[in-house]
Protein backbone atom coordinates (compact mmCIF):
# COMPACT_ATOMS: atom_id res chain seq x y z
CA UNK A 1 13.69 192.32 140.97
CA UNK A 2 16.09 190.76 143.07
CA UNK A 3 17.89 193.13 145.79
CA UNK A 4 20.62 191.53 148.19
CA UNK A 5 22.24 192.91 150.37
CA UNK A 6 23.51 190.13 152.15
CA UNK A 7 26.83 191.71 151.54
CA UNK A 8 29.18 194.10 149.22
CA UNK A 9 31.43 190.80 148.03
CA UNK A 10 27.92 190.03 146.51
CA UNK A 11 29.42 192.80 143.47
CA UNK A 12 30.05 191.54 140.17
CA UNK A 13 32.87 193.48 137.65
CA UNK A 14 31.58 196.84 136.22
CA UNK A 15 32.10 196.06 131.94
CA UNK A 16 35.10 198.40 132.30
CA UNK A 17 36.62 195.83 134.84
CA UNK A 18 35.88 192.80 132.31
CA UNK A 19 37.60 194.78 129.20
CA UNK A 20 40.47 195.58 131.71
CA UNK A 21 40.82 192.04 132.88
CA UNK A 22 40.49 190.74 129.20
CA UNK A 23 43.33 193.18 127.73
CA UNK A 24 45.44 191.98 131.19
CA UNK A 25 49.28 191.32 130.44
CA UNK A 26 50.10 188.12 132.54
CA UNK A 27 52.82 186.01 133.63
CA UNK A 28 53.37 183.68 135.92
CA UNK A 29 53.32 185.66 139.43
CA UNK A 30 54.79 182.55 141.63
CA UNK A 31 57.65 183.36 140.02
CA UNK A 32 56.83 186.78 140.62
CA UNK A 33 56.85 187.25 136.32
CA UNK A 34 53.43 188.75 136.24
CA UNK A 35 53.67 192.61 134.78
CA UNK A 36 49.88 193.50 136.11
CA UNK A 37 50.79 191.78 139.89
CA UNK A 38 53.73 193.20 140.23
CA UNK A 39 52.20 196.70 138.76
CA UNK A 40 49.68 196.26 141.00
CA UNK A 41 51.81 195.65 144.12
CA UNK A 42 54.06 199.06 143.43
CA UNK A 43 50.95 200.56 142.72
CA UNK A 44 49.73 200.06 146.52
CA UNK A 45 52.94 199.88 148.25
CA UNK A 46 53.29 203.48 146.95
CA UNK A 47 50.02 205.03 147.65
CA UNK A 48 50.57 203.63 151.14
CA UNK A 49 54.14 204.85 151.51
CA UNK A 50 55.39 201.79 152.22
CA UNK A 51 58.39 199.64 150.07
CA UNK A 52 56.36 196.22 149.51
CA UNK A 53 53.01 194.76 148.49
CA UNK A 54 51.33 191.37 148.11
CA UNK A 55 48.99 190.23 146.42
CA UNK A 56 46.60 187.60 147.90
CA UNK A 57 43.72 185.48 146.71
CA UNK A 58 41.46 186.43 150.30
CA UNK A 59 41.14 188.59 153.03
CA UNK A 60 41.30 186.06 155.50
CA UNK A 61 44.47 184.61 153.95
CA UNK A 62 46.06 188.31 154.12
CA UNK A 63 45.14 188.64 157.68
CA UNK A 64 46.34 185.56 158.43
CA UNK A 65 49.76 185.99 157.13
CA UNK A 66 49.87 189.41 158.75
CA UNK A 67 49.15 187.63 162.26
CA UNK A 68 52.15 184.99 161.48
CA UNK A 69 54.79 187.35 160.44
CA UNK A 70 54.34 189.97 163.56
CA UNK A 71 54.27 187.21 166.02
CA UNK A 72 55.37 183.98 167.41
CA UNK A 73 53.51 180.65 168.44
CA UNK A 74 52.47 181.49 171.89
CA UNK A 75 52.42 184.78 171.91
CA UNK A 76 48.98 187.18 172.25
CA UNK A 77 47.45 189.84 170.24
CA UNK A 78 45.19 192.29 171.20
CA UNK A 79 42.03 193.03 169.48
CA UNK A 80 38.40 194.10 169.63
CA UNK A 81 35.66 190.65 170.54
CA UNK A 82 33.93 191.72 166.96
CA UNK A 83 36.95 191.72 165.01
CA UNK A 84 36.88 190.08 161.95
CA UNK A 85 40.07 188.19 162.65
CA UNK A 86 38.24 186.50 165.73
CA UNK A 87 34.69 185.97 164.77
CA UNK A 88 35.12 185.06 160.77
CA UNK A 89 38.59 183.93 160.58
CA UNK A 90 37.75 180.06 161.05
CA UNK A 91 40.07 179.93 164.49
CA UNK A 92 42.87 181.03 162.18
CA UNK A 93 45.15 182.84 164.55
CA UNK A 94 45.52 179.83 166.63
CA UNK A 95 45.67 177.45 163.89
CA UNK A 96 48.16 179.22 161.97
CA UNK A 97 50.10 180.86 164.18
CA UNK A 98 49.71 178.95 167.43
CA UNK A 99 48.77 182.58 169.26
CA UNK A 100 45.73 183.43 171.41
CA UNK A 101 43.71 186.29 171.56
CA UNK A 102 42.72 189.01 173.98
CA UNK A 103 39.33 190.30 173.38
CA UNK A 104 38.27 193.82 174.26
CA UNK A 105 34.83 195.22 174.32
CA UNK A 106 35.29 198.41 172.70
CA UNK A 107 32.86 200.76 170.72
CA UNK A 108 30.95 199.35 168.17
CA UNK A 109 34.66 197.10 167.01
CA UNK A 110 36.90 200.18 168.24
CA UNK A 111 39.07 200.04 171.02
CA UNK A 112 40.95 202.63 172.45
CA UNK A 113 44.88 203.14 173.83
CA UNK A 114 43.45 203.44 177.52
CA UNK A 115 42.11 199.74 176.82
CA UNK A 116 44.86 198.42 175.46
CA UNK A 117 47.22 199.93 177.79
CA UNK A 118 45.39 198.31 180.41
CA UNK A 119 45.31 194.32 178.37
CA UNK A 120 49.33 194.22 177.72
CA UNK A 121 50.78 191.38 179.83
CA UNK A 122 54.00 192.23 181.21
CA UNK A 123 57.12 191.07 179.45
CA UNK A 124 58.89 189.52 182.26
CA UNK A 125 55.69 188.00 183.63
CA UNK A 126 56.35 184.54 182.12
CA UNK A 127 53.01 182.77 183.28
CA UNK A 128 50.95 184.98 180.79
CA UNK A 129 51.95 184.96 176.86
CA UNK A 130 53.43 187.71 175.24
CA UNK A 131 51.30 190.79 173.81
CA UNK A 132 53.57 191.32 170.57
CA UNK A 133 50.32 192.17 168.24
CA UNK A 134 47.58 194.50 168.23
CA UNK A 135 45.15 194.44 165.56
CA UNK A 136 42.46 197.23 164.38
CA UNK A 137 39.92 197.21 162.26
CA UNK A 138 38.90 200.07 159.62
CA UNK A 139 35.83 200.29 159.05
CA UNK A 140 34.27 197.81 161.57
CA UNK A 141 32.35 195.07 160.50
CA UNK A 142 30.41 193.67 162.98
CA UNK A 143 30.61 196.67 164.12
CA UNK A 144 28.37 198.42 161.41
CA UNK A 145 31.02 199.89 159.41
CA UNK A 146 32.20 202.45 161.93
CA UNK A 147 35.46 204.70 161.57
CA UNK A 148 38.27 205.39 164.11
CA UNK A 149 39.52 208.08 165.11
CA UNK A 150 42.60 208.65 163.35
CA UNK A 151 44.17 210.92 166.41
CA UNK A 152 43.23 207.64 168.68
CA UNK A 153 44.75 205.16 166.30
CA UNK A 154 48.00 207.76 166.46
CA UNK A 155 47.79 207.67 170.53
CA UNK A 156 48.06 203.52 169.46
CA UNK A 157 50.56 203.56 167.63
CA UNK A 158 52.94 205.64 170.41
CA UNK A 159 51.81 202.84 173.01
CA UNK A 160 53.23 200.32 170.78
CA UNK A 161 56.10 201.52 169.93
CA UNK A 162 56.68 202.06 173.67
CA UNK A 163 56.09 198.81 174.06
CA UNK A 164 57.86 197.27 170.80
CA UNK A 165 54.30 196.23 169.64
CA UNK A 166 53.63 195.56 166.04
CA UNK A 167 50.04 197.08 164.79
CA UNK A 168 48.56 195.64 162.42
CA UNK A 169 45.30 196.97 160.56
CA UNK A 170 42.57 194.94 158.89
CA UNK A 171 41.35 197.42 155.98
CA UNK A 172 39.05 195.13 154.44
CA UNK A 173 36.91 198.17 154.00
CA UNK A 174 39.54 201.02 154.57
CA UNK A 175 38.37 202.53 150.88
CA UNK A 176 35.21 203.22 152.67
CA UNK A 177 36.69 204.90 155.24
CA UNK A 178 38.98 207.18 152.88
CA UNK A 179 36.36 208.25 151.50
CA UNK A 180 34.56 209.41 154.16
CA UNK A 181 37.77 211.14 155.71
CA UNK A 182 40.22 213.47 154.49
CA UNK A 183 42.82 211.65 155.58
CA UNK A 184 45.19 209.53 152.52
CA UNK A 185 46.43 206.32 152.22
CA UNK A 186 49.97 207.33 153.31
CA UNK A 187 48.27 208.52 156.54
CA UNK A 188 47.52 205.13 157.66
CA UNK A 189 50.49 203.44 155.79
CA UNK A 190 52.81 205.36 158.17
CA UNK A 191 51.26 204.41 161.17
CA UNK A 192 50.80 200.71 160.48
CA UNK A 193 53.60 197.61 160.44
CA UNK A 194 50.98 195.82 157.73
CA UNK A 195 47.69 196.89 156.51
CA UNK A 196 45.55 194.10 154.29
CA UNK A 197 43.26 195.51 151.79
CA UNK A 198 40.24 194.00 150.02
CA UNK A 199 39.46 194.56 146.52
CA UNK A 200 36.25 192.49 145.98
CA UNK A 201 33.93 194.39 148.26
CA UNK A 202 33.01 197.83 147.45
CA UNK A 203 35.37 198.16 144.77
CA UNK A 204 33.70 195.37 142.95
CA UNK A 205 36.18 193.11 142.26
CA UNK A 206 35.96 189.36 141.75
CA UNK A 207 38.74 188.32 143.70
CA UNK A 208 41.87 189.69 145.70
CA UNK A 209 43.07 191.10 148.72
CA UNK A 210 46.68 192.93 149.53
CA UNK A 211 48.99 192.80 152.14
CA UNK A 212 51.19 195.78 152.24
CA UNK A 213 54.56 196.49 155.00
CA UNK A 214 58.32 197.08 154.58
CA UNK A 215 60.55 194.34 152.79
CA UNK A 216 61.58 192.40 155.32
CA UNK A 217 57.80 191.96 156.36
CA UNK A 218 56.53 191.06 152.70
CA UNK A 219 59.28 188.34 151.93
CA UNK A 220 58.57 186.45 154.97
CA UNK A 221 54.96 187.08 153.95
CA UNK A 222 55.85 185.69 150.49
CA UNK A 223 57.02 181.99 152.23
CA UNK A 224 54.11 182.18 154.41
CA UNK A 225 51.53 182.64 151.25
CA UNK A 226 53.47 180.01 150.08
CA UNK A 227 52.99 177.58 152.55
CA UNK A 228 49.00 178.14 152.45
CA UNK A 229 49.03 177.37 148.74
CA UNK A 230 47.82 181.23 147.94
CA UNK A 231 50.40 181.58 145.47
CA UNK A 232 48.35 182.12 142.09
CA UNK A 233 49.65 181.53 138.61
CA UNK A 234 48.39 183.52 135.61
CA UNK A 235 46.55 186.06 138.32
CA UNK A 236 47.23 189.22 136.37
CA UNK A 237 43.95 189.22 135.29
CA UNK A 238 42.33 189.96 138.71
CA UNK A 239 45.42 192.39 139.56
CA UNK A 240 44.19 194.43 136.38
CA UNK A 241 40.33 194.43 138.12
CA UNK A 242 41.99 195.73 140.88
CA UNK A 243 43.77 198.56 139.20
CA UNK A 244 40.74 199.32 137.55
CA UNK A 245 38.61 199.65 140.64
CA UNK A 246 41.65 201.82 142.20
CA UNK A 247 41.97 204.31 139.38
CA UNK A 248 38.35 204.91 138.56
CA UNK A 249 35.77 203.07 141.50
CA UNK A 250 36.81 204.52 144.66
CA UNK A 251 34.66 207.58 144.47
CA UNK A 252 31.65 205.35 143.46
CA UNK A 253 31.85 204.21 147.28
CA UNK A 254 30.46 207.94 148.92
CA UNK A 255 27.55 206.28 146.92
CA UNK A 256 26.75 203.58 148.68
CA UNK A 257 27.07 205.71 152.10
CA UNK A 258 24.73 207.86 150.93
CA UNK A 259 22.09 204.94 150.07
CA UNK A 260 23.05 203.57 153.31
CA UNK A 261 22.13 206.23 155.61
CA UNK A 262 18.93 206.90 153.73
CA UNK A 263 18.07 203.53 154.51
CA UNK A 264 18.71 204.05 158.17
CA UNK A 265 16.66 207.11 158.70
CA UNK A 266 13.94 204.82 157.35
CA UNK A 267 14.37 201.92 159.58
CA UNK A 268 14.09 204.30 162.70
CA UNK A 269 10.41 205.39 162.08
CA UNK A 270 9.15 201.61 161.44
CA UNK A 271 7.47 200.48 164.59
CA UNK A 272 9.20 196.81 164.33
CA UNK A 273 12.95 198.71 164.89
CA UNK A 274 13.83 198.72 168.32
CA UNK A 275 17.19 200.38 167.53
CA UNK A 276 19.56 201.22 164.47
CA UNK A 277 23.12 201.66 165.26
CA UNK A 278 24.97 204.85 163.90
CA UNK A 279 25.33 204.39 159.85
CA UNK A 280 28.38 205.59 158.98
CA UNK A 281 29.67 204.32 155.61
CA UNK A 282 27.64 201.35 153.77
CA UNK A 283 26.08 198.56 156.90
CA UNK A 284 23.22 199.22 158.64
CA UNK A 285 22.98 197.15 162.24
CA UNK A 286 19.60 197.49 163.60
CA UNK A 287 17.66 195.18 165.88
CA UNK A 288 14.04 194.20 165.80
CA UNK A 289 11.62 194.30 168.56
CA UNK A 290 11.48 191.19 170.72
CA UNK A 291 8.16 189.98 169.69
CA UNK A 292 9.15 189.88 165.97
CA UNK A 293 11.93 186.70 165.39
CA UNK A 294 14.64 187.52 162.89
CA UNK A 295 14.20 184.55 161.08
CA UNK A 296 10.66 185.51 160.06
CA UNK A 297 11.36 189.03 159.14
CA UNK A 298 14.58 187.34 156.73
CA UNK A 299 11.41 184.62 155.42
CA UNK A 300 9.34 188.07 154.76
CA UNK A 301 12.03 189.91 153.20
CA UNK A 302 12.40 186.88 151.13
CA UNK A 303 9.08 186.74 149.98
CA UNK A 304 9.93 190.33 148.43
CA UNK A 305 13.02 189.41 146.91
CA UNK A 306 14.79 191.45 149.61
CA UNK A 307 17.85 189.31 151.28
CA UNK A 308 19.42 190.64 154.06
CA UNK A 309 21.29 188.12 157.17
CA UNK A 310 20.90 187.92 160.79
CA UNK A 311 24.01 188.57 163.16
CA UNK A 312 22.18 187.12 166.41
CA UNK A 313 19.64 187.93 169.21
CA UNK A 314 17.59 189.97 166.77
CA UNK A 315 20.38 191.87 165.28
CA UNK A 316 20.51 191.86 161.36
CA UNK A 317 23.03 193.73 159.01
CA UNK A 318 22.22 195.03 155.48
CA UNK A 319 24.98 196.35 153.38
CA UNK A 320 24.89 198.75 150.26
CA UNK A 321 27.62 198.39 147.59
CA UNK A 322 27.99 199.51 143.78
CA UNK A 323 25.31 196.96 141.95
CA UNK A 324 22.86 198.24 144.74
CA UNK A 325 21.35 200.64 142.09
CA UNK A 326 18.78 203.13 142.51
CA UNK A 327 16.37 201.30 141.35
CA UNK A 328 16.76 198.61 143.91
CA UNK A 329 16.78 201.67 146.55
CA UNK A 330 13.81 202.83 146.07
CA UNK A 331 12.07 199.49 145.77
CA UNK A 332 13.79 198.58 148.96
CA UNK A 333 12.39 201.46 150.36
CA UNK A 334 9.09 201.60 149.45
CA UNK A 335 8.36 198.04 150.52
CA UNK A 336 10.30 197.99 153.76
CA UNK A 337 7.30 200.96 154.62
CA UNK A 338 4.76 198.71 153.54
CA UNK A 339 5.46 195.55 155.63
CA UNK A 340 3.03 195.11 158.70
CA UNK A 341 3.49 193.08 161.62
């Protein structure tokens, strides 16, 4: 039995997903001809209250695009120093959109209004670049899937507008967050300038990501997609996966949370855990004592068919997702108790 859980893009389509994807009507979606994008696309823009949607072949791609149609080349965004945009994003912000970041140190990837507040250069300050982006994640990443605070992100959103700030939010995992919340999707779409979404993490999807904003915002992003070469052809048949996973996967996620947090109670009674962060949707952060090395207790996991990656200094991330099964739990479980040091 293999069990990784290196990752939730490590999902593979549900047989529902393949029949969908076979039985896909297609067209040729550079030309904007494809019935299941463009289904897809109203299909989002709507549940997030907002008039556009666009369909993109990554996450990082999305993001990307997002960063180069809120700002201009030497202008600075604001965002938390694990954000996924900074740490994962292959330099992209600069790259792409010639702008440099700000890095806060917020809580566990969260940053507040009070910090931003305090990070915005001043407009007429001409040394420093201009703040004309900030960007939140939901749920963190590197910050072990936590949530924010919806009334902070709303106390975010009024400093930005006070200071004609675009916010932008990286919702890679935002399902997981929804369902963990009462909150909707139009709560966050009416805060937000863009929001990208990921389909091929816990929803299970092979490939795709979504951009969503109002017109104006998605037809620049359609040039700027362009110009990256992420415009697909016949790629109806991942749009259908991703209208499968919307209509009938989402609930599946609360799933994976549970698993998740079961997992972490564990880790905090093994001797060789010096800390587990808070679990609150589907990654567990933990940290090993120092006289253990992280690349030995990945070699021992190994040896069990466990896989599970290292973020640094000790620090290792495992994350649940939808072809975690139970079986896998409980043999997870029961050997992660058994392993002496």
């Amino acid at each position: 039995m293999k069990v990784n859980l290196i990752s939730d893009t490590v999902t593979k389509p549900s047989k529902g997903m393949l029949d969908a994807m076979l039985n896909a009507q297609v067209g040729d979606d550079v030309f904007k001809e494809d019935p299941s994008v463009n289904k897809l696309e109203e299909i989002i823009a709507k549940k997030f209250n907002k008039s556009s949607a666009l369909f993109f072949p990554s996450g990082t791609m999305t993001n990307q695009v997002a960063i180069k149609i809120n700002t201009e080349p030497g202008d600075e965004l604001i965002c938390d120093h694990f954000s996924h945009i900074y740490n994962y994003e292959g330099g992209g912000a600069s790259f792409n959109s010639g702008v440099s970041c700000k890095l806060i140190r917020g809580d566990r990837g969260r940053i507040s209004s009070e910090q931003i507040e305090k990070n915005i250069n001043k407009p007429d300050f001409y040394h420093s670049p201009k703040t004309t982006l900030v960007c939140l994640e939901n749920t963190t990443n590197k910050g072990g899937g936590s949530i924010y605070d919806f009334n902070e992100i709303t106390k975010i959103k009024t400093l930005c507008d006070k200071h004609n700030i675009m916010l932008h939010l990286d919702g890679a995992r935002l399902w997981n967050a929804l369902v963990e919340t009462d909150l909707k999707t139009n709560d966050y779409g009416d805060i937000f300038d863009t929001i990208s979404l990921c389909f091929s993490k816990g929803l299970g999807c092979p490939v795709g990501s979504i951009l969503v904003g109002n017109e104006e915002k998605i037809n620049k992003a359609l040039r700027i997609r362009k110009i990256l070469g992420g415009g697909m052809r016949q790629s109806g048949y991942l749009a259908s996966a991703a209208i499968f996973a919307i209509e009938n996967q989402i609930e599946d996620l609360k799933k994976d949370h549970i698993k998740a947090k079961e997992i972490g109670n564990v880790l905090e009674k093994l001797n060789f855990i010096k800390k587990v962060e808070p679990v609150s949707t589907n990654i567990i952060i933990f940290s090993l004592i120092e006289e253990i090395d992280q690349n030995y207790f990945i070699n021992k996991m190994k040896e069990n068919n466990i896989f599970i990656i290292s973020l640094g200094n000790n620090k290792l991330r495992i994350v649940t997702h939808r072809d975690y099964t139970d079986n896998h739990h409980n043999y997870f479980l029961s050997t992660i108790k058994k392993i002496k040091f």
